[in-house]
N, C-alpha and C. Protein backbone atom coordinates (compact mmCIF):
# COMPACT_ATOMS: atom_id res chain seq x y z
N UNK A 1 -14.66 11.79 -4.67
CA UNK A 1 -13.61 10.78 -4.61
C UNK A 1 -12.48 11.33 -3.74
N UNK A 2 -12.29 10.69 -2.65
CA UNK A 2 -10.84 10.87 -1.86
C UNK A 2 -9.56 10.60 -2.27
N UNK A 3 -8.76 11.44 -2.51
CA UNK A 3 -7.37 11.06 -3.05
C UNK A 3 -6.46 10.64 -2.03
N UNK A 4 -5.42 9.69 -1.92
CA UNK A 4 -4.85 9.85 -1.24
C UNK A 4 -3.25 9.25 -1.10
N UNK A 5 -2.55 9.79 -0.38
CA UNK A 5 -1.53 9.62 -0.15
C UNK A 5 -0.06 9.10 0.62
N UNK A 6 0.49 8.09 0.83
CA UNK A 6 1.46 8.04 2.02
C UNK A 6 2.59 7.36 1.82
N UNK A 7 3.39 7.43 2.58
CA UNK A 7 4.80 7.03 2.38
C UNK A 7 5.35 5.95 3.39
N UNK A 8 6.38 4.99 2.99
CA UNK A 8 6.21 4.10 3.73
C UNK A 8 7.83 3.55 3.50
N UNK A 9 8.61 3.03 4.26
CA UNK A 9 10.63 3.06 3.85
C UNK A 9 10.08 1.60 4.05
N UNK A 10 11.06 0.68 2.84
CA UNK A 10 11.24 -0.34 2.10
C UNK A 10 12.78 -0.16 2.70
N UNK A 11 12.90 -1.76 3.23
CA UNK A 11 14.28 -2.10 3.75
C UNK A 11 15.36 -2.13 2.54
N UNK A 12 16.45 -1.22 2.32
CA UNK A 12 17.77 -1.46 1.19
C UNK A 12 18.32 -2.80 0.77
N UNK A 13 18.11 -3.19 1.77
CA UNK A 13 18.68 -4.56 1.21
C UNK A 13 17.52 -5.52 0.74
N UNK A 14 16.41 -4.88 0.62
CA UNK A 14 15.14 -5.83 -0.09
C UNK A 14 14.59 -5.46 -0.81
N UNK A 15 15.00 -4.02 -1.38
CA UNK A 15 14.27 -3.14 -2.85
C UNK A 15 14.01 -4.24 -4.19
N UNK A 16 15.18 -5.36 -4.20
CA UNK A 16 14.80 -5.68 -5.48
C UNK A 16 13.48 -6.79 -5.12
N UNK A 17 13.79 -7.51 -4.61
CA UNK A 17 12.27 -8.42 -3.59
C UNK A 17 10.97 -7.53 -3.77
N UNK A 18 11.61 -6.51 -3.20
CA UNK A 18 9.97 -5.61 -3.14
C UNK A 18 9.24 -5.26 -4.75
N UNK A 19 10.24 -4.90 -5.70
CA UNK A 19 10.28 -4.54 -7.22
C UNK A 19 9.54 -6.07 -7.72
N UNK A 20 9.88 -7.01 -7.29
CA UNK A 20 9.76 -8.67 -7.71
C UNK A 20 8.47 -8.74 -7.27
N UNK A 21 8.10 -8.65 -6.19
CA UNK A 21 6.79 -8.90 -5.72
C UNK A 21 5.68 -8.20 -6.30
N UNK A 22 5.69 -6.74 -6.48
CA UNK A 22 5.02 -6.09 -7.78
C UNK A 22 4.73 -6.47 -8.54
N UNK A 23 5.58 -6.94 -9.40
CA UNK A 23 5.37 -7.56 -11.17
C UNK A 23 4.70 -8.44 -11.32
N UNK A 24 4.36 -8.77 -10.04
CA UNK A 24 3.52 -10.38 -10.11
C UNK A 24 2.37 -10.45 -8.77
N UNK A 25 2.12 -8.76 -8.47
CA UNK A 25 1.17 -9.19 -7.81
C UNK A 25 -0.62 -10.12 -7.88
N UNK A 26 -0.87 -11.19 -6.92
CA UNK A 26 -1.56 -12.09 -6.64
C UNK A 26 -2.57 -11.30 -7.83
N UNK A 27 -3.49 -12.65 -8.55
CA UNK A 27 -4.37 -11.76 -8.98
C UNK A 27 -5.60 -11.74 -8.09
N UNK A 28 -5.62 -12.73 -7.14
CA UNK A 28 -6.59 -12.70 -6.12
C UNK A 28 -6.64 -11.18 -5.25
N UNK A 29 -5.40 -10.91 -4.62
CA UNK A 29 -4.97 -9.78 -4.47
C UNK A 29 -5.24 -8.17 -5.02
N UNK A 30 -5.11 -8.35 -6.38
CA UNK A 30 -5.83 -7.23 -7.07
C UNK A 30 -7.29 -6.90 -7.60
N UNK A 31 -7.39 -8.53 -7.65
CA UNK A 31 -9.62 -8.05 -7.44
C UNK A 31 -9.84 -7.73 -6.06
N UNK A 32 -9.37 -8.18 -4.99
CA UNK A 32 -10.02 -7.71 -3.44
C UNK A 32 -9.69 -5.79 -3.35
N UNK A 33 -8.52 -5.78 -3.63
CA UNK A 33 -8.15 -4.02 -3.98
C UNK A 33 -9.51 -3.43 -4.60
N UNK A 34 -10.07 -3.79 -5.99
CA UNK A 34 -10.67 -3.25 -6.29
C UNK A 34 -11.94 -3.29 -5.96
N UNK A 35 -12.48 -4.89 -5.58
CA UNK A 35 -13.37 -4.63 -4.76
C UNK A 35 -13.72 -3.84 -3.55
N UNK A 36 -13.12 -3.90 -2.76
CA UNK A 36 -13.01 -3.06 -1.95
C UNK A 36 -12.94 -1.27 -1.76
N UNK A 37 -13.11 -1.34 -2.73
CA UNK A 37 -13.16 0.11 -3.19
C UNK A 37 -11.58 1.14 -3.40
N UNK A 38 -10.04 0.61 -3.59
CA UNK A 38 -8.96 1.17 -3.87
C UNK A 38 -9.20 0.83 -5.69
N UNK A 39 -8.61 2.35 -6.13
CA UNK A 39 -8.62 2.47 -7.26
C UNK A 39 -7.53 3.67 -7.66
N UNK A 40 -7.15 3.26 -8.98
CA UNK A 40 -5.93 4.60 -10.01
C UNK A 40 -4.85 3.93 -8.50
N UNK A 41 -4.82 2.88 -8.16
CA UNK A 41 -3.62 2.69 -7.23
C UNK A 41 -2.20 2.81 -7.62
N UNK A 42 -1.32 3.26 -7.12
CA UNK A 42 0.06 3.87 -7.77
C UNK A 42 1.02 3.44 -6.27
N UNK A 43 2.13 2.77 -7.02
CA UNK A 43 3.37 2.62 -5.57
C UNK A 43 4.66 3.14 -6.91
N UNK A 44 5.77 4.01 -6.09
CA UNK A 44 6.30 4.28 -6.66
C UNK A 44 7.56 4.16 -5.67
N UNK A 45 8.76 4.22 -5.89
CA UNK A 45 9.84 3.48 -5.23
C UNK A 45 10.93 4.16 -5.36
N UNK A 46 11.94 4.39 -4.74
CA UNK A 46 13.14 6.00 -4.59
C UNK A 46 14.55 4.25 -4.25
N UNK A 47 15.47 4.94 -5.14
CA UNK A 47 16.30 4.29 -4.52
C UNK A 47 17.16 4.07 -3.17
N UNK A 48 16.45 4.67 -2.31
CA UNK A 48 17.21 4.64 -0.92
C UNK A 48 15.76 3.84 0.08
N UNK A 49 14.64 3.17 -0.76
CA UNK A 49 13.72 2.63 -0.03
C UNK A 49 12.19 3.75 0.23
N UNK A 50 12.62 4.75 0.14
CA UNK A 50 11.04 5.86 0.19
C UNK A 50 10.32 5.05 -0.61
N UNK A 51 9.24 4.61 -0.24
CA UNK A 51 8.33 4.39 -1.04
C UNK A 51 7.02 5.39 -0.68
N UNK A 52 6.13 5.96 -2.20
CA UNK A 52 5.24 6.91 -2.37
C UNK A 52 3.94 6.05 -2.97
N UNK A 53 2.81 5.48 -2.03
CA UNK A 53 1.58 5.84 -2.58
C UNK A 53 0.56 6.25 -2.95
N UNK A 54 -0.11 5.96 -3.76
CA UNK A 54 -1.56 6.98 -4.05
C UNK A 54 -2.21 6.29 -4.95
N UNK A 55 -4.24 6.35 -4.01
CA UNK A 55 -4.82 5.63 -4.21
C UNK A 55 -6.56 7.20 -4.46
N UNK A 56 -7.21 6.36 -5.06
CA UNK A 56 -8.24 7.23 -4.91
C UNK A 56 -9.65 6.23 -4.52
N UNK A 57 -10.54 6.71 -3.80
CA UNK A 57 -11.32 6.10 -2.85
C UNK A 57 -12.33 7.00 -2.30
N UNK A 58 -13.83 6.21 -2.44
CA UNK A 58 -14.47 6.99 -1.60
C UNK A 58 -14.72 7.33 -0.17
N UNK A 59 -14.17 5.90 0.46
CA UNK A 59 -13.79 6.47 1.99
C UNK A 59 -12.85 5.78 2.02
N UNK A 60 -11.72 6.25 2.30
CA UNK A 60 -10.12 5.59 2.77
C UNK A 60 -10.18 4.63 3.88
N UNK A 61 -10.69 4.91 5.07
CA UNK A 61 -10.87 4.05 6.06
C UNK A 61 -11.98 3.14 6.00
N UNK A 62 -12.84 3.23 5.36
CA UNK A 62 -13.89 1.99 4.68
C UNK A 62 -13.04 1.24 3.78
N UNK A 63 -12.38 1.25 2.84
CA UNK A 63 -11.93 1.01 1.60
C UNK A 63 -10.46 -0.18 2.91
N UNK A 64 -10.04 0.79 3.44
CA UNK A 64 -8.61 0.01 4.41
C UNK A 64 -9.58 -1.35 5.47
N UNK A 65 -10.40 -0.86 5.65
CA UNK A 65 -11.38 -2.01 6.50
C UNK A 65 -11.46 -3.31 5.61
N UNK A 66 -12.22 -3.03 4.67
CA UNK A 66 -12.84 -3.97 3.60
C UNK A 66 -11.59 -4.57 3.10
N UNK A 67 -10.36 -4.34 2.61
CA UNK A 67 -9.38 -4.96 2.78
C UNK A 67 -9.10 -5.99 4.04
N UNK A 68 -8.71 -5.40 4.89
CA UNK A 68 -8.45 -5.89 6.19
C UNK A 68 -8.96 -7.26 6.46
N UNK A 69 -10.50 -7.24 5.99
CA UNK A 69 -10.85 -8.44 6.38
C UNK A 69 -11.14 -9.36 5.41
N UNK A 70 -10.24 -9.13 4.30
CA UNK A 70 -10.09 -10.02 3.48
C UNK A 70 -8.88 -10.89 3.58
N UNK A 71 -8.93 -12.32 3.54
CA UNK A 71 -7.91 -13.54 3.69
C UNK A 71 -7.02 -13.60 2.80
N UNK A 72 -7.35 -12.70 1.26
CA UNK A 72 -5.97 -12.67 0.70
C UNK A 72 -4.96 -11.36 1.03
N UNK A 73 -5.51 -10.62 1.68
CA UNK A 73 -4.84 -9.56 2.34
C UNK A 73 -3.53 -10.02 3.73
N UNK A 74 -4.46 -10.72 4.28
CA UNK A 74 -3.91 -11.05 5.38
C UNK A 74 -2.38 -11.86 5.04
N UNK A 75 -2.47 -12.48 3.99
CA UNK A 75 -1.62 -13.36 3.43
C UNK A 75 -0.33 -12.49 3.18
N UNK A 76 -0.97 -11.61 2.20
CA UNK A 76 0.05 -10.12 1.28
C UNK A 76 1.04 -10.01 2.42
N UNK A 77 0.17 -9.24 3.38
CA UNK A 77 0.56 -8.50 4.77
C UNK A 77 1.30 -9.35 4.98
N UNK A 78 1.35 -10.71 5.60
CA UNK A 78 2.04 -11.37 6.13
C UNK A 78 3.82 -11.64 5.33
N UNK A 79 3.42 -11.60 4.03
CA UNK A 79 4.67 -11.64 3.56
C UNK A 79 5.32 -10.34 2.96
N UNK A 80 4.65 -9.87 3.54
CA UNK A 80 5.64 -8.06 3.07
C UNK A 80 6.00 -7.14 4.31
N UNK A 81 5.63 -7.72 5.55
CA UNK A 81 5.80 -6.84 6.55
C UNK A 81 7.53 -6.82 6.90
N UNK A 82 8.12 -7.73 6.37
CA UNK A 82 9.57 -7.87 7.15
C UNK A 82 10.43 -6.96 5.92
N UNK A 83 9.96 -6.60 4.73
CA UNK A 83 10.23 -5.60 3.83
C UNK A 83 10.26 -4.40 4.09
N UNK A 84 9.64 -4.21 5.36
CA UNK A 84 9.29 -2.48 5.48
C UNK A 84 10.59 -2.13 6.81
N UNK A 85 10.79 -0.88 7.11
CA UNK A 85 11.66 -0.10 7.75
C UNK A 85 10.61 -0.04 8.88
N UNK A 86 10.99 0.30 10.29
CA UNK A 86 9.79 1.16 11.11
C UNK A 86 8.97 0.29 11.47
N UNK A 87 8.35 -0.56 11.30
CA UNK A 87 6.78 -0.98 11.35
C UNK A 87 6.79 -1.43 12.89
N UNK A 88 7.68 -2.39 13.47
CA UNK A 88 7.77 -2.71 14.93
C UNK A 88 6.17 -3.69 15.34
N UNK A 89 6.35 -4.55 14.02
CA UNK A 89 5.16 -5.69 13.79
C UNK A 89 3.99 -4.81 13.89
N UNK A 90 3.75 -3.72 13.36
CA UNK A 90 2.82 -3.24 12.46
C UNK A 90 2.40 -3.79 11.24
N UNK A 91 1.50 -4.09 10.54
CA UNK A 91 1.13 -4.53 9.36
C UNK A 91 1.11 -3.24 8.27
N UNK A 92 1.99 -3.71 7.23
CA UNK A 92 2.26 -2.31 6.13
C UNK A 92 0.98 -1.67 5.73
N UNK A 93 0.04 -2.10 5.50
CA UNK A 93 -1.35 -1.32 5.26
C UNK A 93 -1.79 -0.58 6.81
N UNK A 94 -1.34 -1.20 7.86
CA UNK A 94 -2.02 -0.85 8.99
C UNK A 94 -1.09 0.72 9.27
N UNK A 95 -0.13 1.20 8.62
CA UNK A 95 1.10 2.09 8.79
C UNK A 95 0.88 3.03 7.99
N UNK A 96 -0.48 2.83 6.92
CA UNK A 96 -0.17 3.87 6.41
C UNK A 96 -1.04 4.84 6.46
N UNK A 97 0.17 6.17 6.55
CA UNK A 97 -0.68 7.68 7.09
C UNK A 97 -0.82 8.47 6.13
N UNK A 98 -1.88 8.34 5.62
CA UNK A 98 -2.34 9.58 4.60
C UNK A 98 -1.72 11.09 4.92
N UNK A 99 -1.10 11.55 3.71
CA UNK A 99 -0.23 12.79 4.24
C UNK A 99 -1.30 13.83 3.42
N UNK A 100 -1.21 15.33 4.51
CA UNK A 100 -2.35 16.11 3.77
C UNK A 100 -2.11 16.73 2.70
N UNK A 101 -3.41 16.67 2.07
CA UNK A 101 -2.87 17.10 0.79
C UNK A 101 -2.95 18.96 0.72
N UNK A 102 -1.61 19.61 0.39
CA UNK A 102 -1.55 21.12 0.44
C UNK A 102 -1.48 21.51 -1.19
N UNK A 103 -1.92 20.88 -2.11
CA UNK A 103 -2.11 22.01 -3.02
C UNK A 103 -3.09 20.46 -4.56
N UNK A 104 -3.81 20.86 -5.21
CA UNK A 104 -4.09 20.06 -6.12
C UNK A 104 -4.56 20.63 -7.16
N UNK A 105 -4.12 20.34 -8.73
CA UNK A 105 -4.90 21.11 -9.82
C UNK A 105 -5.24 20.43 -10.32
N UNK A 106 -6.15 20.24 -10.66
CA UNK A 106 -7.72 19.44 -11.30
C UNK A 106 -7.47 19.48 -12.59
């Protein structure tokens, strides 16, 4: 199982939007996640916008594909991209860089 990790800045003036959109994510949305093979998925949120996730997966870039070409994805994406810091019409899944992992205890 691939663990993985990345970080991604949430615009300040839209943290609580972003917190809102969570609590109620699509449930269409969260069967394609798991279909697709993302699982133990975790977003965690810093008050200055850092946002930290981590997902575990047997191939990260299979698992980000199989998303991708799903139509309720496309939707998500579409309404969360103007939430993010950086992206420069990047799509927020398409941004994110697995950071390496330097130490893990089992």
């Amino acid at each position: 199982m691939q663990r993985v990790c990345f970080v991604l800045k949430v615009r300040q003036d839209r943290l609580e939007e972003y917190r809102e959109r969570h609590r109620e994510v699509w449930p269409s949305m969260r069967a394609a996640l798991t279909e697709t093979g993302w699982h133990n998925y975790s977003l965690f949120l810093r008050e200055d916008g850092l946002l930290i996730g981590y997902l575990e997966t047997d191939d990260f870039e299979q698992a980000r594909a199989a998303m991708d070409a799903t139509e309720v994805n496309a939707r998500w994406q579409a309404e969360m991209g103007d939430l993010f810091e950086e992206l420069d019409g990047t799509a927020p899944d398409a941004a994110m860089a697995p950071l390496p992992e330097v130490f893990h205890l089992p």
